[in-house]
Protein backbone atom coordinates (compact mmCIF):
# COMPACT_ATOMS: atom_id res chain seq x y z
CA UNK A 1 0.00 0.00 0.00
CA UNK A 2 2.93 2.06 0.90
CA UNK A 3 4.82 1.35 -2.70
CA UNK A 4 1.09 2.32 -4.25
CA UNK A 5 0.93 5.65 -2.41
CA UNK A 6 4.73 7.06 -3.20
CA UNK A 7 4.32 5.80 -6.99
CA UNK A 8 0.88 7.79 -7.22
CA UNK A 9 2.56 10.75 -5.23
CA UNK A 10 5.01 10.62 -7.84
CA UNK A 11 2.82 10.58 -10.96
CA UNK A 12 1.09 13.47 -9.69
CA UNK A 13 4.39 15.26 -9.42
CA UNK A 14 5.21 14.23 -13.00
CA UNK A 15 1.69 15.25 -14.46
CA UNK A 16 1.90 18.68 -13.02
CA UNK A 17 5.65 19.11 -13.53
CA UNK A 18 4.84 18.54 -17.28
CA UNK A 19 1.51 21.11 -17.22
CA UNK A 20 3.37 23.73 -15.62
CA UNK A 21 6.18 23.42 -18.36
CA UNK A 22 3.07 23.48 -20.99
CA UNK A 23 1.98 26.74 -19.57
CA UNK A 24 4.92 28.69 -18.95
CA UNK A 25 5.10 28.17 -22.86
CA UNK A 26 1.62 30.26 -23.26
CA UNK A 27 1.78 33.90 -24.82
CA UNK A 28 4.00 36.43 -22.87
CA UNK A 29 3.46 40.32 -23.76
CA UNK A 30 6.45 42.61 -25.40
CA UNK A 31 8.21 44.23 -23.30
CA UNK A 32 10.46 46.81 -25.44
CA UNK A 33 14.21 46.94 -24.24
CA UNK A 34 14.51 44.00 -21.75
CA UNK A 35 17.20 41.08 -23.20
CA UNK A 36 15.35 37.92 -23.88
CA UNK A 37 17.74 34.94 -23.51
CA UNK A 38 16.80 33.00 -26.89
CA UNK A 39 18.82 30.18 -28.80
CA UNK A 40 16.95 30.81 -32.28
CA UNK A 41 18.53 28.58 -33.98
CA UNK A 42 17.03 26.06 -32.54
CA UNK A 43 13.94 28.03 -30.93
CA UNK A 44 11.42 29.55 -33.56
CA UNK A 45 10.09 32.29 -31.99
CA UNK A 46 6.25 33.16 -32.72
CA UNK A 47 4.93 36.70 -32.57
CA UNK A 48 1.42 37.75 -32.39
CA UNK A 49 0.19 41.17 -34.04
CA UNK A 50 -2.83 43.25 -34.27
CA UNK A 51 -1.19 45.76 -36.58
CA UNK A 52 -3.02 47.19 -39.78
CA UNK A 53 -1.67 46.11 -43.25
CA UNK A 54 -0.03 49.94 -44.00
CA UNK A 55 0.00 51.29 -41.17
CA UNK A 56 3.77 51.55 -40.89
CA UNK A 57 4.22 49.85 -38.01
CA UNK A 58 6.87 47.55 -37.56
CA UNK A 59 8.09 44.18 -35.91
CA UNK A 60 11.87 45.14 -34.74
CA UNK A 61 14.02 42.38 -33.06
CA UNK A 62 17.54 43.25 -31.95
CA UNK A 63 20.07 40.22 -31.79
CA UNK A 64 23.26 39.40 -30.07
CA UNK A 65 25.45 36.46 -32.15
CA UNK A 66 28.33 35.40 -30.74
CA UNK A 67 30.22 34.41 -33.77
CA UNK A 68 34.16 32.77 -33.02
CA UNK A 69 33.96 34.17 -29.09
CA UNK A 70 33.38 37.75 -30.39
CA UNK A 71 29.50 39.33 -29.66
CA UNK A 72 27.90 41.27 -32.83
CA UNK A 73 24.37 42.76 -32.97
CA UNK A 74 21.96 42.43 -35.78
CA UNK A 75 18.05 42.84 -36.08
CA UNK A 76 15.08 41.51 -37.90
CA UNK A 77 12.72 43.53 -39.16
CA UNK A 78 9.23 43.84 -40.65
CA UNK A 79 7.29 46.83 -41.86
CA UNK A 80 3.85 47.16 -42.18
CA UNK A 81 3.95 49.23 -45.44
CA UNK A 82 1.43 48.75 -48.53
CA UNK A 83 2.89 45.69 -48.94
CA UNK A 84 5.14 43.69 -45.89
CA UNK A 85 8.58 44.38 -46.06
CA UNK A 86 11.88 42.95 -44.46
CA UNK A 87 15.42 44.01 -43.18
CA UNK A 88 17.95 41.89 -42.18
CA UNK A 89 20.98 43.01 -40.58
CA UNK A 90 24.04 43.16 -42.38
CA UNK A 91 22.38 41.35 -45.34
CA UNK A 92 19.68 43.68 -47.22
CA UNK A 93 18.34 46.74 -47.04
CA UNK A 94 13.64 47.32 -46.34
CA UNK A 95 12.55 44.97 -49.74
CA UNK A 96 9.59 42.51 -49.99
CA UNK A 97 8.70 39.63 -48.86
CA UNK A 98 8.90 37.18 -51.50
CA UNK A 99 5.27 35.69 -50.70
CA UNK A 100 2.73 38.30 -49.51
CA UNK A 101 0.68 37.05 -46.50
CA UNK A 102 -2.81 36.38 -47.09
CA UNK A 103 -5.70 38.85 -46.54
CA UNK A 104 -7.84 38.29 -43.37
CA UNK A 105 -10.86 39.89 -42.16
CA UNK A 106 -8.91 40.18 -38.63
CA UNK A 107 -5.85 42.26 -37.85
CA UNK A 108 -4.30 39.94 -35.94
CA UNK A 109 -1.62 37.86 -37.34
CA UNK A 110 1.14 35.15 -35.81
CA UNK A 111 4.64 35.33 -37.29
CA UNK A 112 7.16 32.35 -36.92
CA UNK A 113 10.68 33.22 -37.15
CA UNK A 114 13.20 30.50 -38.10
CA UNK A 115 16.99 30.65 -37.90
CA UNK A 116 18.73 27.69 -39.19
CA UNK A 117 22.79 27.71 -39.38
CA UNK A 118 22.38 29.07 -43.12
CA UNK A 119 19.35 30.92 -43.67
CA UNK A 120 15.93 33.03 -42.04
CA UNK A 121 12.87 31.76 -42.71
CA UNK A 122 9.61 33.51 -41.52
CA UNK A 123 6.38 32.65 -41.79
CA UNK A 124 3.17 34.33 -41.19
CA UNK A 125 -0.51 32.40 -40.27
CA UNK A 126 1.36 29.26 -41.42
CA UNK A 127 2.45 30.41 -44.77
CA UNK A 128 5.53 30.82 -45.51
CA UNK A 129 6.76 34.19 -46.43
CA UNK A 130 10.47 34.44 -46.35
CA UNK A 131 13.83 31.86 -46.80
CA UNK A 132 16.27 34.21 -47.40
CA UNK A 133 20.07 32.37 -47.70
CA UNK A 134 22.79 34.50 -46.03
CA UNK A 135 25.29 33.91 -48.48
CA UNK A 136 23.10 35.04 -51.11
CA UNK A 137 23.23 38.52 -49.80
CA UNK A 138 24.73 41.28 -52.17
CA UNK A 139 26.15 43.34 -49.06
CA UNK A 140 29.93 43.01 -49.74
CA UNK A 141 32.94 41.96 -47.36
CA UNK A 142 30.47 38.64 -46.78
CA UNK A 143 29.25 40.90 -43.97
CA UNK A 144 25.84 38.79 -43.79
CA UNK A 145 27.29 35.42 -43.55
CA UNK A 146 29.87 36.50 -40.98
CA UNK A 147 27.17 37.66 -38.71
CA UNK A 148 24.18 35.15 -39.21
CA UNK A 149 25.48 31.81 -40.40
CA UNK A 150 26.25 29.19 -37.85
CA UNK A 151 24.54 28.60 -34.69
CA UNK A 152 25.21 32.06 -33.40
CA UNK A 153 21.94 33.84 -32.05
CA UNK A 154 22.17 33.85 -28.26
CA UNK A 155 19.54 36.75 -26.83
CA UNK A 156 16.56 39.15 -28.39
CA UNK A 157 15.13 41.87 -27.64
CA UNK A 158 11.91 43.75 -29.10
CA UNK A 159 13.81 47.45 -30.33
CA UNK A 160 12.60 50.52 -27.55
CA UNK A 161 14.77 53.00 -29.53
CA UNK A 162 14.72 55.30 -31.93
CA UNK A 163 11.92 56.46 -34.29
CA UNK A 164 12.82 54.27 -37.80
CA UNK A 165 13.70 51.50 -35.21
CA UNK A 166 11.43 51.11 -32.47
CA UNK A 167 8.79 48.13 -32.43
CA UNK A 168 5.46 49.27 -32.61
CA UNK A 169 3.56 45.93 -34.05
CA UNK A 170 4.68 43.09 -31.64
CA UNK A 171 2.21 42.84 -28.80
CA UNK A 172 2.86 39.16 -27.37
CA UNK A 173 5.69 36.47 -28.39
CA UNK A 174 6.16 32.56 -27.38
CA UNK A 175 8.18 30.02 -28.11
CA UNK A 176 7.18 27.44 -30.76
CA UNK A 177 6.44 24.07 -28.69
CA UNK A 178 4.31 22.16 -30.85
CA UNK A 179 4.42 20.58 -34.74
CA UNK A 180 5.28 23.07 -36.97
CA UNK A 181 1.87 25.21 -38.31
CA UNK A 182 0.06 24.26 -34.92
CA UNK A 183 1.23 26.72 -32.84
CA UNK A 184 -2.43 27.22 -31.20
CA UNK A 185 -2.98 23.49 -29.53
CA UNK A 186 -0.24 22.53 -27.49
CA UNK A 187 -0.92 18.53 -26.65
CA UNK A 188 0.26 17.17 -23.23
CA UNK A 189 3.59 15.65 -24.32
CA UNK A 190 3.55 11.50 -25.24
CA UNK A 191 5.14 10.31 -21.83
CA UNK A 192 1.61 11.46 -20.34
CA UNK A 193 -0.50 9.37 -22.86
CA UNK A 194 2.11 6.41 -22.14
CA UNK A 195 1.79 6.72 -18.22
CA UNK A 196 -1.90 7.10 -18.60
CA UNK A 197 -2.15 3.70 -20.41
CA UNK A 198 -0.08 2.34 -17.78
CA UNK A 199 -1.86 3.62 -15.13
CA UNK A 200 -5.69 4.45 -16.27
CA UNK A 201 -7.12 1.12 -14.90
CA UNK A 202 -5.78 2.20 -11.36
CA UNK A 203 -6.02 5.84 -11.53
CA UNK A 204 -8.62 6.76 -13.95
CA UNK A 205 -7.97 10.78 -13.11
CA UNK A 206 -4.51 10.41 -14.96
CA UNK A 207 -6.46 9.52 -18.27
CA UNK A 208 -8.60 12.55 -17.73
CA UNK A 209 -5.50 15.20 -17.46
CA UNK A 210 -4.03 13.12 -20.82
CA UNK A 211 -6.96 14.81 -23.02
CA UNK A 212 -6.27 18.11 -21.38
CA UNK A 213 -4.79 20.45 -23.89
CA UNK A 214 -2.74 24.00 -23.06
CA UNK A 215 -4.11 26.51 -25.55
């Protein structure tokens, strides 16, 4: 009876060890000017909007790389012009995005940015917008592979300065902790489903907080 009580004390601790994980994932707000630890190269980072198409306002993420044991800045940046635009650091000046993101009869849009060891890729309501290469750049002295390419990006932080750079679209940002597109329906992770099978018979409350999902 004893063995039964400390292995049910510890599923509980697992099951809400594993929720409170899930929701420390959920939507943060912006705050402008505080440094956001943030590996992005392997940590797509989602942003949420409620910006007007044209209204000038702009997405503007500040970087630090640490590229061979030296720090460098760079930023990200989207404008909210009559048609989206991008910047990249070091690698081109305000241009379109290749792909336009799709009209919607709400304001409010979520943008995924990806940094793999090569290129950015950004996507907007699941479509995919941007996959710009670094060394495909034009900027000379290879100044945009030098400061993007490898797995460099260590912190972010949403731009407080300056009129031409300060972030006016980004209102909340998370982490992206489910399958790619699905952003919006975070599932309890698979060692819950495989404890609840193990355990359901016994403790039918752990099959219940299995079909719980963290929005």
């Amino acid at each position: 009876m004893a063995a039964l009580t400390r292995s049910s004390l510890i599923l509980i601790f697992l099951v809400f060890t594993v929720c409170a994980a899930q929701l420390s994932s959920d939507w943060r707000p912006v705050e402008r000017g505080v440094v956001i630890p943030w590996d992005l190269d392997n940590t797509p980072i989602l942003i949420k909007s409620d910006s007007v198409a044209g209204s000038g306002d702009r997405i503007v993420i500040w970087t630090v790389q640490l590229t061979n044991g030296t720090e460098e800045g760079g930023s990200i940046k989207v404008l909210y012009s009559s048609t989206f635009q991008f910047q990249l650091h070091g690698c081109t000046p305000y241009q379109d995005l290749p792909v336009q993101p799709q009209e919607t009869t709400s304001p409010t849009r979520v943008w995924e940015i990806t940094k793999t060891s090569t290129a950015l890729k950004m996507s907007c309501d699941g479509l995919q917008v941007l996959d710009y290469v670094f060394q495909e750049s034009s900027v000379g002295d290879n100044m945009c592979s030098r400061v993007w390419e490898g797995d460099t990006v260590e912190s972010l932080q949403f731009s407080n300065s300056g009129n031409a750079d300060l972030d006016t679209a980004s209102d909340y940002y998370r982490a992206r902790i489910a399958p790619r597109g699905k952003y919006l329906d975070t599932n309890i992770p698979s060692i819950l489903s495989f404890l609840s099978l193990s355990f359901s018979l016994r403790h039918p409350w752990i099959w219940y907080l299995s079909q719980l999902k963290v929005a």
